[in-house]
N, C-alpha and C. Protein backbone atom coordinates (compact mmCIF):
# COMPACT_ATOMS: atom_id res chain seq x y z
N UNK A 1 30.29 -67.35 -37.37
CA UNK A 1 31.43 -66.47 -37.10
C UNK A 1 31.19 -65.12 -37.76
N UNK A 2 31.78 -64.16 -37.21
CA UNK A 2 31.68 -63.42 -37.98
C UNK A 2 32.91 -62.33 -37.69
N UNK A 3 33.62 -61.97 -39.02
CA UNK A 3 34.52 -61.26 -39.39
C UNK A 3 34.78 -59.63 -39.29
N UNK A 4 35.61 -59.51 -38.35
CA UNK A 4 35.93 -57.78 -37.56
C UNK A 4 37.14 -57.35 -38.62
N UNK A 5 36.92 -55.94 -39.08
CA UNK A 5 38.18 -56.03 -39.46
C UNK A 5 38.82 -54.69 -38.36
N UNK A 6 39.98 -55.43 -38.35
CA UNK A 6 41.27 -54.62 -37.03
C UNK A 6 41.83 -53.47 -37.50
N UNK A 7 42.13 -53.00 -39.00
CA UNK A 7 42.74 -52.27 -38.89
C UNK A 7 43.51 -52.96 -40.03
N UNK A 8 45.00 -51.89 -40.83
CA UNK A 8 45.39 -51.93 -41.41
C UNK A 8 47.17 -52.79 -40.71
N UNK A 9 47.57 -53.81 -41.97
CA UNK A 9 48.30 -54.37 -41.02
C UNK A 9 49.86 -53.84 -40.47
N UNK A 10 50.09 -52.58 -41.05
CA UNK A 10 51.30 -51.58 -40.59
C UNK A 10 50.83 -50.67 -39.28
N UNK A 11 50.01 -51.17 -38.89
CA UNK A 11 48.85 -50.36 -37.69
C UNK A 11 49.12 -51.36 -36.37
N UNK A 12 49.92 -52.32 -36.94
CA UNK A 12 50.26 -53.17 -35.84
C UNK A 12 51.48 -53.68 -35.85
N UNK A 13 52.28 -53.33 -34.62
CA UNK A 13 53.91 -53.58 -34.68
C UNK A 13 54.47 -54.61 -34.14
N UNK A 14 55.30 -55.39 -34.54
CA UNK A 14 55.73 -56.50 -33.70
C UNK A 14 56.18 -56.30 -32.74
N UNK A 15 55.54 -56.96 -32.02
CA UNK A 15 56.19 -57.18 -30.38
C UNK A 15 55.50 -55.90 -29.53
N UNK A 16 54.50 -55.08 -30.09
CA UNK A 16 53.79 -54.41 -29.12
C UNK A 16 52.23 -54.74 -29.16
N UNK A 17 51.39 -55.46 -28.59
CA UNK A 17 50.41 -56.09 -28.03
C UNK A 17 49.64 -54.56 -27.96
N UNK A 18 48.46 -55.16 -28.79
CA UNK A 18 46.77 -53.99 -28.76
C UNK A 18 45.38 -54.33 -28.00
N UNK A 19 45.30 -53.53 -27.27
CA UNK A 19 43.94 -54.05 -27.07
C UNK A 19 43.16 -53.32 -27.85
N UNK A 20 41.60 -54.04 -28.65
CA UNK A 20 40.76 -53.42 -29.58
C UNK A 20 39.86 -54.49 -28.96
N UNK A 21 38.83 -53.69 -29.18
CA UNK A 21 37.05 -54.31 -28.84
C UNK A 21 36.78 -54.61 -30.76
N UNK A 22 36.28 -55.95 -29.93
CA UNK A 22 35.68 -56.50 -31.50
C UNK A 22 34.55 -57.48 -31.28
N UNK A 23 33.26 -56.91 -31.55
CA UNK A 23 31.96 -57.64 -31.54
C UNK A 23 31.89 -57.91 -30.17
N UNK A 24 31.95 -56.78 -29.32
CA UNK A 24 31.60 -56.56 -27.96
C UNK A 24 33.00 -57.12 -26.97
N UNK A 25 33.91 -57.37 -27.38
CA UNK A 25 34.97 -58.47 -26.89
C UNK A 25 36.04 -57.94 -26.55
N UNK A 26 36.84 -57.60 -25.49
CA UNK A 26 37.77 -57.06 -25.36
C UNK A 26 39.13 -58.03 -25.45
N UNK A 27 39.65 -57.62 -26.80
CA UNK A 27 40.91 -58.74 -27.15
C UNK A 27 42.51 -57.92 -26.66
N UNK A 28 43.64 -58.54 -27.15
CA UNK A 28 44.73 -58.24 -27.20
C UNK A 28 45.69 -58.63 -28.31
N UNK A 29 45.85 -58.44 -28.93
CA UNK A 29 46.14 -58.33 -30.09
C UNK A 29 48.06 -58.61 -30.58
N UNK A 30 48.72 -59.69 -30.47
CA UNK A 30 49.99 -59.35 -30.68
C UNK A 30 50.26 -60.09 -32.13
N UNK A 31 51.29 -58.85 -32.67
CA UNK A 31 51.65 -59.52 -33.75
C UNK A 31 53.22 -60.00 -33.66
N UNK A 32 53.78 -61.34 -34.24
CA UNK A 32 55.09 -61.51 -34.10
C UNK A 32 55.88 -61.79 -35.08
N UNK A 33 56.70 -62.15 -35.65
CA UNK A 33 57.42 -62.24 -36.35
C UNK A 33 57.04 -63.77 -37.66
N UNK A 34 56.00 -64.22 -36.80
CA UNK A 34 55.32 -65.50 -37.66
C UNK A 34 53.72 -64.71 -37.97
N UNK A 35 53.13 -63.53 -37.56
CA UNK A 35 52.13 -63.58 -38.02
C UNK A 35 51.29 -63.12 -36.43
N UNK A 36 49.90 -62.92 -36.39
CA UNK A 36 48.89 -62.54 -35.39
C UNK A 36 48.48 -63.58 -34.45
N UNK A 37 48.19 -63.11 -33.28
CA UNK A 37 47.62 -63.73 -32.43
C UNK A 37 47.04 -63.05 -31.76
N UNK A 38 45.87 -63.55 -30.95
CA UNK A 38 44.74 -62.74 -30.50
C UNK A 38 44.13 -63.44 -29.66
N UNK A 39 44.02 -62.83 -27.99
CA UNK A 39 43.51 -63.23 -26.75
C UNK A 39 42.53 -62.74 -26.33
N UNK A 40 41.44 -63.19 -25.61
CA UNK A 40 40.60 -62.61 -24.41
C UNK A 40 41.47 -61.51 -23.85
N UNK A 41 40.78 -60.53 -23.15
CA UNK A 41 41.94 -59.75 -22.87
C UNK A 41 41.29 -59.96 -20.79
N UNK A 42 41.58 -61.37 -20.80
CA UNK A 42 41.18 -61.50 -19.20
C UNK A 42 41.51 -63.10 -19.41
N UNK A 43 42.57 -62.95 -18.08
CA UNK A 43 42.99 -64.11 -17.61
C UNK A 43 42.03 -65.41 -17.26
N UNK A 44 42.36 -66.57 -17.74
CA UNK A 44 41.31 -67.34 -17.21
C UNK A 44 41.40 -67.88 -15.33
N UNK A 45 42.52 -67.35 -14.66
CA UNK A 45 42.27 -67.61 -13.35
C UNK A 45 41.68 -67.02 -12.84
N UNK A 46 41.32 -65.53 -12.58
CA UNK A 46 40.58 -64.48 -12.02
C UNK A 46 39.64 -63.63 -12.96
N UNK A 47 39.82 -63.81 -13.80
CA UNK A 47 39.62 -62.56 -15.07
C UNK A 47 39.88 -61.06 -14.97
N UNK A 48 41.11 -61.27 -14.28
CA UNK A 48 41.23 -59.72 -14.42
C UNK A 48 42.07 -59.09 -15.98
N UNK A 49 42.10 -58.19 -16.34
CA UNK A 49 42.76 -58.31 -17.59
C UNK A 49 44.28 -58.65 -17.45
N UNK A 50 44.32 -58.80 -19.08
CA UNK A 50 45.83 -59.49 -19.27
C UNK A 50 46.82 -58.42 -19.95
N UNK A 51 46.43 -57.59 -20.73
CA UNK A 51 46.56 -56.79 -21.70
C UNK A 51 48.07 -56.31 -21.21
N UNK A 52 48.26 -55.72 -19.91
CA UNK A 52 49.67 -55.52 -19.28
C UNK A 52 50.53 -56.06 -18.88
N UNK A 53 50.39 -57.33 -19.25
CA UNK A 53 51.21 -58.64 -18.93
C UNK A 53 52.58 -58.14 -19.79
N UNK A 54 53.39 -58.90 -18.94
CA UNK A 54 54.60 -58.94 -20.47
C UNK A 54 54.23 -60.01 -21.48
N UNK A 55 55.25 -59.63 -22.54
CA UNK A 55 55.05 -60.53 -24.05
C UNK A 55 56.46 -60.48 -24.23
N UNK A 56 56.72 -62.03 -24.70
CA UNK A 56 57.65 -62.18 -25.30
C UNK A 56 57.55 -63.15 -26.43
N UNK A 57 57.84 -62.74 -27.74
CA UNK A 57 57.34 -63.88 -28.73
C UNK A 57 56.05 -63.85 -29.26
N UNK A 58 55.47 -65.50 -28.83
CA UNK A 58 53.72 -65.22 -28.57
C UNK A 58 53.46 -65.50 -27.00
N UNK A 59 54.31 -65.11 -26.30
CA UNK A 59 53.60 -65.78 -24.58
C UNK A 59 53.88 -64.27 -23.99
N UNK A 60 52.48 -64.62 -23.65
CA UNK A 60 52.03 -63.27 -22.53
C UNK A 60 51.77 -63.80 -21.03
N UNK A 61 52.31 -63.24 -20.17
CA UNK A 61 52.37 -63.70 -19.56
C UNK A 61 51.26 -62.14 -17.99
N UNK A 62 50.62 -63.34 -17.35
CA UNK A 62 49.34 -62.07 -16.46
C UNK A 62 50.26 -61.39 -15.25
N UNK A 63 49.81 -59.88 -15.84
CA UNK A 63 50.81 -59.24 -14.67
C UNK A 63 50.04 -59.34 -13.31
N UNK A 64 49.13 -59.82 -12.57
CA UNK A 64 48.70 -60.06 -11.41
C UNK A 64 49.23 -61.14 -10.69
N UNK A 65 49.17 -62.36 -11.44
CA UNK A 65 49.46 -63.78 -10.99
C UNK A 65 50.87 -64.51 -11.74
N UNK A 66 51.29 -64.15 -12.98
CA UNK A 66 52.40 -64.66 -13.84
C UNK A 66 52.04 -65.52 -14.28
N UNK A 67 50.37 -66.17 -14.34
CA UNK A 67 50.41 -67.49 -15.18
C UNK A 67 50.82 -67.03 -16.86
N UNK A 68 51.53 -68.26 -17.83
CA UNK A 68 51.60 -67.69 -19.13
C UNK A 68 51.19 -68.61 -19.64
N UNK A 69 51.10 -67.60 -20.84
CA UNK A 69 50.28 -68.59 -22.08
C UNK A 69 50.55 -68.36 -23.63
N UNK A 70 50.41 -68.97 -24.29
CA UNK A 70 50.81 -69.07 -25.66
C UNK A 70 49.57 -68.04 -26.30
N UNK A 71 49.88 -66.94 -26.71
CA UNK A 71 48.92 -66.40 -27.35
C UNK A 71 48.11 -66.92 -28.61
N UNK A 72 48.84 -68.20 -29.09
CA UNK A 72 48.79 -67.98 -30.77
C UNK A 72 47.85 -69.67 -30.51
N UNK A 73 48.31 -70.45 -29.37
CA UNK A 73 47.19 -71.26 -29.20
C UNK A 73 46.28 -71.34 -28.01
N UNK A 74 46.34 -70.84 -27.11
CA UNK A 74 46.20 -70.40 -25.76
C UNK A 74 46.68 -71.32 -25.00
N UNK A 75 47.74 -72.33 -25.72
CA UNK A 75 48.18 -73.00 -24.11
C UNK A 75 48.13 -72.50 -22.63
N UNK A 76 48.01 -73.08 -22.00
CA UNK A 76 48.77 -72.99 -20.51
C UNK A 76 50.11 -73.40 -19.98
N UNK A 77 51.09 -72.28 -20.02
CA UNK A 77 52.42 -72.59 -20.08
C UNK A 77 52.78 -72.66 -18.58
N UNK A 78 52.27 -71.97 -17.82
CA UNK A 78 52.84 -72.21 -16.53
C UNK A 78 51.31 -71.49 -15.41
N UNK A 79 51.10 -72.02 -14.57
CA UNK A 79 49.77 -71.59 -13.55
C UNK A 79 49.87 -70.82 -12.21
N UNK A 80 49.73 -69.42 -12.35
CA UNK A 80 49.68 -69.08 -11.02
C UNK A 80 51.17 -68.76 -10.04
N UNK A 81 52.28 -68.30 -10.42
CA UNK A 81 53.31 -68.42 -10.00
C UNK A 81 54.25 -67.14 -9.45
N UNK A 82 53.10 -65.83 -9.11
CA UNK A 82 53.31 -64.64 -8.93
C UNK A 82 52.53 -63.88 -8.00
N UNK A 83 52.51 -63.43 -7.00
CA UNK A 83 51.08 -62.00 -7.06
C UNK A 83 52.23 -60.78 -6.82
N UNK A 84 50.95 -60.22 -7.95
CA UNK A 84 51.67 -59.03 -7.98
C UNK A 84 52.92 -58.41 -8.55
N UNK A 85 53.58 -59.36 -9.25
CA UNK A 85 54.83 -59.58 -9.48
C UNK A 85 55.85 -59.89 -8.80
N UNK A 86 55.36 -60.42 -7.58
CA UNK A 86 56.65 -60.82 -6.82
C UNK A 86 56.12 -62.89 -6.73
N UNK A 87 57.44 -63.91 -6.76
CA UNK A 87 57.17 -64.91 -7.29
C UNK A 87 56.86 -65.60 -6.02
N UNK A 88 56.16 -66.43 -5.90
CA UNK A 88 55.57 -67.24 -5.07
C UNK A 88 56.40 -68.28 -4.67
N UNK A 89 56.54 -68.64 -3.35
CA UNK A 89 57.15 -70.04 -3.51
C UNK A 89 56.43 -71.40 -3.67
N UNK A 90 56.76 -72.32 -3.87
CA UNK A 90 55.91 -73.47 -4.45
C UNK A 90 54.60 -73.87 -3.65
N UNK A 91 55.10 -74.13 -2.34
CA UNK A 91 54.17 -73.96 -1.02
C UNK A 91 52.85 -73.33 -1.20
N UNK A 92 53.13 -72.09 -1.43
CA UNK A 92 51.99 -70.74 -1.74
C UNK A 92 51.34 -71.12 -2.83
N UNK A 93 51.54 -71.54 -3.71
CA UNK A 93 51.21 -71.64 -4.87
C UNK A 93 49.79 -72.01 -5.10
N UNK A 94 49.98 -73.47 -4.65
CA UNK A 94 48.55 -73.96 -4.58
C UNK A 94 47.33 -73.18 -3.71
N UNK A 95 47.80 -72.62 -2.98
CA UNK A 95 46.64 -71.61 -1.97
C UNK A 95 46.12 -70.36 -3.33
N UNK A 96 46.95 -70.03 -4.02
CA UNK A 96 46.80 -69.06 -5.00
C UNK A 96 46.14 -69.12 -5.60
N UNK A 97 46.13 -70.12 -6.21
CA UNK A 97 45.07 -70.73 -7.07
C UNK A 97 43.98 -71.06 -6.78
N UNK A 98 44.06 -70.75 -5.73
CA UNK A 98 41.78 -70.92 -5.05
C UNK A 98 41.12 -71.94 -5.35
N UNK A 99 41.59 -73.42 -5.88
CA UNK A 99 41.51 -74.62 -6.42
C UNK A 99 41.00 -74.83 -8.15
N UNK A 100 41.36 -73.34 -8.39
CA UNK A 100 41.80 -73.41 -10.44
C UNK A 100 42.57 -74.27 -10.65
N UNK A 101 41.93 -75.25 -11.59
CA UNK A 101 43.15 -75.99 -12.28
C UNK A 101 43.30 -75.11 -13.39
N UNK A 102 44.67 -75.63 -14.36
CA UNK A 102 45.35 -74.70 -15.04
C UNK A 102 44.66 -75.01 -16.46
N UNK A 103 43.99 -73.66 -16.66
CA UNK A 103 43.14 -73.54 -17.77
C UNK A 103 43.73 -72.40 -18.70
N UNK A 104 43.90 -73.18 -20.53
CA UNK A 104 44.21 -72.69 -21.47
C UNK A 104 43.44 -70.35 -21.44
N UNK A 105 44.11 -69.89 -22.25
CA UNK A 105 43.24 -68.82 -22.30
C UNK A 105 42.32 -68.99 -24.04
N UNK A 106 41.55 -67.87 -23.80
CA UNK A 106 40.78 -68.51 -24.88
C UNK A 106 41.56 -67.52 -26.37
N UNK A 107 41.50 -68.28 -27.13
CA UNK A 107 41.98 -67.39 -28.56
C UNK A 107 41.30 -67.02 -29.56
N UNK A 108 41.66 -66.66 -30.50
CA UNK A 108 40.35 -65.95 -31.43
C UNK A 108 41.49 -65.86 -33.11
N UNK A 109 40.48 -66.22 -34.30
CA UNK A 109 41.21 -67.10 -35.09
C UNK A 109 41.90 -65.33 -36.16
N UNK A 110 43.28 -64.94 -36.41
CA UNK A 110 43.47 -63.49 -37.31
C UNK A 110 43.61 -64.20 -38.56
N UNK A 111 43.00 -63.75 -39.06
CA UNK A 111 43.12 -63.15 -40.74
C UNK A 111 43.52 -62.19 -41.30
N UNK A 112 44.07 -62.47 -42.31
CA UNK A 112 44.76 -60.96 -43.11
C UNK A 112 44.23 -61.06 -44.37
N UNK A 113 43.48 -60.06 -45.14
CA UNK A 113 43.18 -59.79 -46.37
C UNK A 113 43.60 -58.55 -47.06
N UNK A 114 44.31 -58.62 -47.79
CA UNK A 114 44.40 -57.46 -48.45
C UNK A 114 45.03 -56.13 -47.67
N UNK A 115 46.17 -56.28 -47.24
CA UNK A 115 46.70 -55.80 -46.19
C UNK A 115 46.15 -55.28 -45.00
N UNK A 116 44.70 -56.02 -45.05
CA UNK A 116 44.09 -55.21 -43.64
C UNK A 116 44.07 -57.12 -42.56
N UNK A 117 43.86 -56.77 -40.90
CA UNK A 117 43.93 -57.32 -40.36
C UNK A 117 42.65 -57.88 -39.73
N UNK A 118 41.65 -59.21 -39.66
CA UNK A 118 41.06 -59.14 -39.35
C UNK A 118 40.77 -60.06 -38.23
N UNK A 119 39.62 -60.40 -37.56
CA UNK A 119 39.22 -61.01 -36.59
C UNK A 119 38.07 -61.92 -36.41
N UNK A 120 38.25 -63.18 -35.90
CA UNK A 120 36.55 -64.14 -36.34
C UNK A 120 36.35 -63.96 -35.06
N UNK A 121 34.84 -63.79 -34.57
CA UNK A 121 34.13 -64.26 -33.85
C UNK A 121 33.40 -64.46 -33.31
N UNK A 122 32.96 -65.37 -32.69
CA UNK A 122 31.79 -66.54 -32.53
C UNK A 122 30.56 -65.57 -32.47
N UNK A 123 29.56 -66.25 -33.35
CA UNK A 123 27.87 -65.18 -32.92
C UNK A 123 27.33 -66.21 -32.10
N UNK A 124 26.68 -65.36 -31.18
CA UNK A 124 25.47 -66.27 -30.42
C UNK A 124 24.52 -66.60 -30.69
C-alpha cells in the first residue's frame, strides 16, 4: 500500500464530495459527519464517472444510470434504475443493464494523521 496524503482536513467539507488523483487514480472523496470515504471515481456498470452523482450521507448515487452505493463500504444499494436521470420502469431495467449484475463500487481505505487527510493505495 502506499500512503497519499489529500490535503489538510478543513480542506474538506462535509457533504461536498472531491475529486483528487492519487497514485494515478481518480477518486472522490466525501467527508460526512462520521468521518471519510473514498471511491473510484467511475461507476462499476459502465465506468463512466461518478463524481456528479448526488450524495447524501455516504451514498452517492451515478448521475447517468442512478445505481447507488455506500461510499464508505462500496455496497451496492440499488442497480441501474435511471438513464439520464429520468427513472426507468422495472421492465426497462433489466435491458439497462446490458446483463451487469449488481456490482459493489470499489473503495479506498482514509486516514487522518495529524490533521492532514490521507489515502492507501494498492501498489502493483
Amino acid at each position: 500500500m502506499t500512503k497519499i496524503n489529500l490535503g489538510k482536513v478543513t480542506e474538506f467539507q462535509i457533504g461536498k464530495p472531491r475529486v483528487v488523483r492519487a497514485g494515478g487514480i481518480a477518486l472522490v472523496i466525501n467527508r460526512t459527519e462520521n468521518g471519510f470515504c473514498a471511491v473510484a471515481n467511475h461507476c462499476p456498470h459502465l465506468g463512466l464517472p461518478i463524481a456528479n452523482g448526488k450524495v447524501e450521507g455516504n451514498v452517492i448515487t451515478c448521475p447517468f444510470h442512478g445505481s447507488r452505493f455506500d461510499m464508505c463500504t462500496g455496497e451496492n444499494l440499488d442497480w441501474v434504475t435511471s438513464f439520464a436521470g429520468a427513472k426507468l420502469p422495472n421492465w426497462s431495467r433489466r435491458l439497462m443493464t446490458m446483463g451487469k449484475k449488481p456490482t459493489p463500487i470499489e473503495t479506498f481505505q482514509v486516514t487522518l494523521e495529524n490533521d492532514s487527510v490521507f489515502v492507501n493505495i494498492p501498489t502493483t
